[in-house]
Protein backbone atom coordinates (compact mmCIF):
# COMPACT_ATOMS: atom_id res chain seq x y z
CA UNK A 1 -0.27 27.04 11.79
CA UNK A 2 0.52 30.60 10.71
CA UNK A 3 -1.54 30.55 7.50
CA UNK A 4 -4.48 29.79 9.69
CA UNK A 5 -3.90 32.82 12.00
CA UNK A 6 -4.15 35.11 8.62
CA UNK A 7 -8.31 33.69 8.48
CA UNK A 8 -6.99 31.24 5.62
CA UNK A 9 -8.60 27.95 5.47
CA UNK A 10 -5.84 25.32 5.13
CA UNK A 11 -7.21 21.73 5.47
CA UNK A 12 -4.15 19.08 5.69
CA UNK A 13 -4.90 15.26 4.69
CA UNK A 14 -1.99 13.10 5.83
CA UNK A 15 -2.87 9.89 4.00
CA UNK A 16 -1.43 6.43 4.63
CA UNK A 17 -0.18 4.69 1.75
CA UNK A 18 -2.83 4.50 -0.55
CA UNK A 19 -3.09 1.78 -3.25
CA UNK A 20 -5.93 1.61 -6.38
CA UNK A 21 -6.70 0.91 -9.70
CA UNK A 22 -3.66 2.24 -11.89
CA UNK A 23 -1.62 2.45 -9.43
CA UNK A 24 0.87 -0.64 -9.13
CA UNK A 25 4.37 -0.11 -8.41
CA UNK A 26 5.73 -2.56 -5.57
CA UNK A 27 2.54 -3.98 -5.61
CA UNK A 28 2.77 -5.31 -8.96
CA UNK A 29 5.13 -7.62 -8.18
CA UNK A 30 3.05 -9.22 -5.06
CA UNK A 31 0.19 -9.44 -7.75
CA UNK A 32 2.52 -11.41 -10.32
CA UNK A 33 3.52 -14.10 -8.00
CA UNK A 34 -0.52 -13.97 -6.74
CA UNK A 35 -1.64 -14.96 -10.24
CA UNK A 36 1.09 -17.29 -11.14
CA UNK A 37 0.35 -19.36 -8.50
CA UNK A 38 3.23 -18.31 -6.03
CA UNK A 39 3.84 -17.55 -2.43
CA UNK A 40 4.86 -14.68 -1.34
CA UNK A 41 8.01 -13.72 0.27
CA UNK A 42 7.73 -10.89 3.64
CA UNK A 43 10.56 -9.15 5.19
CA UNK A 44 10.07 -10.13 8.67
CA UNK A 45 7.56 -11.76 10.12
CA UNK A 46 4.71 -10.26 9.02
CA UNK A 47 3.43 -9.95 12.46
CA UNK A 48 4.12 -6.30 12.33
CA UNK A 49 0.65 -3.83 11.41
CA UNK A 50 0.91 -1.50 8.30
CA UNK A 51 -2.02 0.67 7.15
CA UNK A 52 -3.60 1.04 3.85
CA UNK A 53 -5.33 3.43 2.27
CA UNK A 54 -8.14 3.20 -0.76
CA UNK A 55 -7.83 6.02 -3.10
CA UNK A 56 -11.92 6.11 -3.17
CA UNK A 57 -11.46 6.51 0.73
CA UNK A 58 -9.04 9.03 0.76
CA UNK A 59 -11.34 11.14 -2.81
CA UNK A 60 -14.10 11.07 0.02
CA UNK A 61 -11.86 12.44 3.11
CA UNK A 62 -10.37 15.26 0.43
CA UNK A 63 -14.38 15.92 -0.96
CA UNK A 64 -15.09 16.43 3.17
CA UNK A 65 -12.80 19.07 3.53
CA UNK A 66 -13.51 20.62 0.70
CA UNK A 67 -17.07 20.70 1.25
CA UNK A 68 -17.75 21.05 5.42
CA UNK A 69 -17.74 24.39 6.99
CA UNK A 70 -14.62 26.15 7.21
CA UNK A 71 -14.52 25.70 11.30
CA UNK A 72 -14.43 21.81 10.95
CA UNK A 73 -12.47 21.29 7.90
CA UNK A 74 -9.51 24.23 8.89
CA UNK A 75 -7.19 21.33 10.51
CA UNK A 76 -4.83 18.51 10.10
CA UNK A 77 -6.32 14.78 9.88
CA UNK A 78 -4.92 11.31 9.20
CA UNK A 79 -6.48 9.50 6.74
CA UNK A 80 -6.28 5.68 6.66
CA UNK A 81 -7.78 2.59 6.89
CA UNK A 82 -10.21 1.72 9.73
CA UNK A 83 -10.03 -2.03 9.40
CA UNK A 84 -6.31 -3.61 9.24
CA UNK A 85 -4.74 -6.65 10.60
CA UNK A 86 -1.29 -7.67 10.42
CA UNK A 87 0.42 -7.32 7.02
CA UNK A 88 1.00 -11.12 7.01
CA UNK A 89 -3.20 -11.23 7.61
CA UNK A 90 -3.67 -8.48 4.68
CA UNK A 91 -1.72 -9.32 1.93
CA UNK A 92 -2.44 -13.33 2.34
CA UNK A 93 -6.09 -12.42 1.46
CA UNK A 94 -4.79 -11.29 -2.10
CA UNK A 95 -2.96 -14.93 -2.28
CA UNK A 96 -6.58 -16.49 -1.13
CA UNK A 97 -8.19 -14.79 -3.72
CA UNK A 98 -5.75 -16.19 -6.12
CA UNK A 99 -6.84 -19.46 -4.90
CA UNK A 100 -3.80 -21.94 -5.09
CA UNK A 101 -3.72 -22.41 -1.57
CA UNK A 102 -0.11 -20.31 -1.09
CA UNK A 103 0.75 -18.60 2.06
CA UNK A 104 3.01 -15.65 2.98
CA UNK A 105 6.60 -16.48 4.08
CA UNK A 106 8.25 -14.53 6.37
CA UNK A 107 12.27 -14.16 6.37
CA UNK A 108 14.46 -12.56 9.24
CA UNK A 109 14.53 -8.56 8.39
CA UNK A 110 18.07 -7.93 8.98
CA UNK A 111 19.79 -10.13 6.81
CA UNK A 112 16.86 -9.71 4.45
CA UNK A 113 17.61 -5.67 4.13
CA UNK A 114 21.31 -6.10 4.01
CA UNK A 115 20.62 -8.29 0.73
CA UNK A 116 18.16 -5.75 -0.85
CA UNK A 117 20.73 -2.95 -0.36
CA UNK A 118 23.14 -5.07 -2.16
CA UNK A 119 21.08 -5.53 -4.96
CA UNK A 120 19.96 -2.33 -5.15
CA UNK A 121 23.24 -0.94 -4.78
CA UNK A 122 23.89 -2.77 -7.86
CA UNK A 123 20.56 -2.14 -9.99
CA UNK A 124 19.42 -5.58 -10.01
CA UNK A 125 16.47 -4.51 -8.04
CA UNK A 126 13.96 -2.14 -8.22
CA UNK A 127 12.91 -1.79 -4.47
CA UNK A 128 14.05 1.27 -2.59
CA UNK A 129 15.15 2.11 0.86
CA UNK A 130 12.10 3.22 1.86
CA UNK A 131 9.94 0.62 0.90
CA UNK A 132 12.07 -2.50 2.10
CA UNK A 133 13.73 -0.72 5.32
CA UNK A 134 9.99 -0.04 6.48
CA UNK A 135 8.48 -3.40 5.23
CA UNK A 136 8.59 -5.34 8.95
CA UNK A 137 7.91 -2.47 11.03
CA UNK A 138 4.39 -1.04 12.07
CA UNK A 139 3.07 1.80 9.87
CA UNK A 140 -0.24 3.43 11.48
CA UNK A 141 -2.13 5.98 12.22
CA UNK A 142 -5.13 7.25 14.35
CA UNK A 143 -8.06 8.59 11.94
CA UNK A 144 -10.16 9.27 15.36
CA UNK A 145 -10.22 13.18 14.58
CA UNK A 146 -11.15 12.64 10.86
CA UNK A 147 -14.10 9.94 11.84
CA UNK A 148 -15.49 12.82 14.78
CA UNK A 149 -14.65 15.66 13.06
CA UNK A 150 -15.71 15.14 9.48
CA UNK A 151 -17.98 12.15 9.84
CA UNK A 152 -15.34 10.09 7.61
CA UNK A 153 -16.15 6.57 7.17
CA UNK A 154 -13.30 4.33 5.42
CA UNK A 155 -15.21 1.87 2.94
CA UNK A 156 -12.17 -0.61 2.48
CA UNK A 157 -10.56 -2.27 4.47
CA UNK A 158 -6.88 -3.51 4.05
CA UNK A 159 -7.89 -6.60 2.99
CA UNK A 160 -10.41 -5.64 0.22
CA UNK A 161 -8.64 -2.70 -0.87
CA UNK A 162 -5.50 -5.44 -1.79
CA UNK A 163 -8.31 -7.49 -3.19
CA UNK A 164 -9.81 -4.73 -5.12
CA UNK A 165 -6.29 -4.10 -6.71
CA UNK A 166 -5.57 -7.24 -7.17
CA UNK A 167 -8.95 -8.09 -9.21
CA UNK A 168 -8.32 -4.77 -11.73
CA UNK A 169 -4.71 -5.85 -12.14
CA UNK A 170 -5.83 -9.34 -13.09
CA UNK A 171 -8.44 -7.49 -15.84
CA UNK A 172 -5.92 -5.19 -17.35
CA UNK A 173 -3.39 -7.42 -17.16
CA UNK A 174 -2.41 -7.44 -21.43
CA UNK A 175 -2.68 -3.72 -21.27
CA UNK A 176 -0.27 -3.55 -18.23
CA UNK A 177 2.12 -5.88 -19.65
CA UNK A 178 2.96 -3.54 -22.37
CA UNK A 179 4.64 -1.11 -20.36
CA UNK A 180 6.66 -0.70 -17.31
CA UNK A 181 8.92 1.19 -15.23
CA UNK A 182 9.59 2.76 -12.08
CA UNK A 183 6.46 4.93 -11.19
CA UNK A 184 3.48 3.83 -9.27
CA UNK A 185 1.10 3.80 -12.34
CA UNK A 186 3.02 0.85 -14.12
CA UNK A 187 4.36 -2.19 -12.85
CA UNK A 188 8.21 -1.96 -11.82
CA UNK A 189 10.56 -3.92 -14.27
CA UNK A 190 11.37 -6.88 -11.71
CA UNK A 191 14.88 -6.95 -12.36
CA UNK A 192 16.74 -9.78 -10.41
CA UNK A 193 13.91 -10.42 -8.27
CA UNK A 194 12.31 -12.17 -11.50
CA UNK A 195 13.95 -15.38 -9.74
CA UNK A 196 11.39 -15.62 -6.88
CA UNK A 197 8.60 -17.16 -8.70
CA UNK A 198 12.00 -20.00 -9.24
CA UNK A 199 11.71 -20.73 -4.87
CA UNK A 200 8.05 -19.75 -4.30
């Protein structure tokens, strides 16, 4: 990079999608169908492998760079998860944890995305292109050079990272219900997709 060649020190984190306390968004709705007893409805099926990211993972790979001598840190590294299975796998442990016995359900993608666009097309839905056009296909990255290079060590996995969310969603949940939205720190207002807890 040319910035480097000027003896500047220019650390890049490329994080996967990272998910946390506060921050709901898409996940929200997941979470409402968790706790009301619900299944949950996949685009695709769910065989495909999407990375997470904790946000206490990704403080620790930013505090690394920011900390480690310039000759380690001065580079580009993916940060993600270590530990992820399929996205069916992850997200059904947030549904175990709910504990009504529920399982994922997978639907065929195509159809599924042509019906999204519809209803986005008309505001009746508050999912975008990017999340449901990238829903059934794998998301992932290596984090090799961050794990030899700056000794990172993901603490979550998928899996408890969804949990973890999950579990502070459940606590705040009064709080959270007072507001909503369309950023990631509140939960999306559902729109039409309000009728899935109606078929799951």
């Amino acid at each position: 990079m040319s910035y480097r060649k000027l003896v500047l020190c220019w650390p890049i984190v490329r994080p996967k999608s990272f998910i946390c306390p506060e921050r709901l968004g898409v996940f929200a709705l997941f979470y409402d169908l968790a706790k009301d007893g619900k299944g949950f409805p996949m685009i695709g099926n769910g065989h495909n492998r999407y990375q997470l990211l904790d946000v206490e993972d990704l403080c620790e790979a930013i505090y690394l760079c920011a900390t480690l001598e310039k000759d380690k840190v001065n580079d580009t590294f993916n940060i993600g998860a270590a530990e992820f299975t399929t996205m069916k796998e992850d997200y059904q442990a947030v549904l175990d944890k709910a504990g009504f016995g529920k399982k994922i359900i997978g639907f065929p993608a195509a159809p599924a995305i042509w019906l999204l666009r519809f209803l986005e097309a008309l505001h009746l839905s508050p999912l975008y292109k990017w999340v449901y056009e990238t829903a059934s296909k794998d998301s992932f990255v290596s984090i090799a050079k961050a794990e030899k290079v700056l000794g990172f060590r993901p603490r979550y996995s998928n899996k408890q990272a969804l949990v973890r969310n999950y579990e502070w969603y459940l606590e705040n949940l009064e709080a959270i219900n007072r507001q909503s939205g369309v950023s990631h720190r509140v939960p999306w207002k559902q729109g039409i997709l309000k009728l899935l807890k109606l078929f799951f």
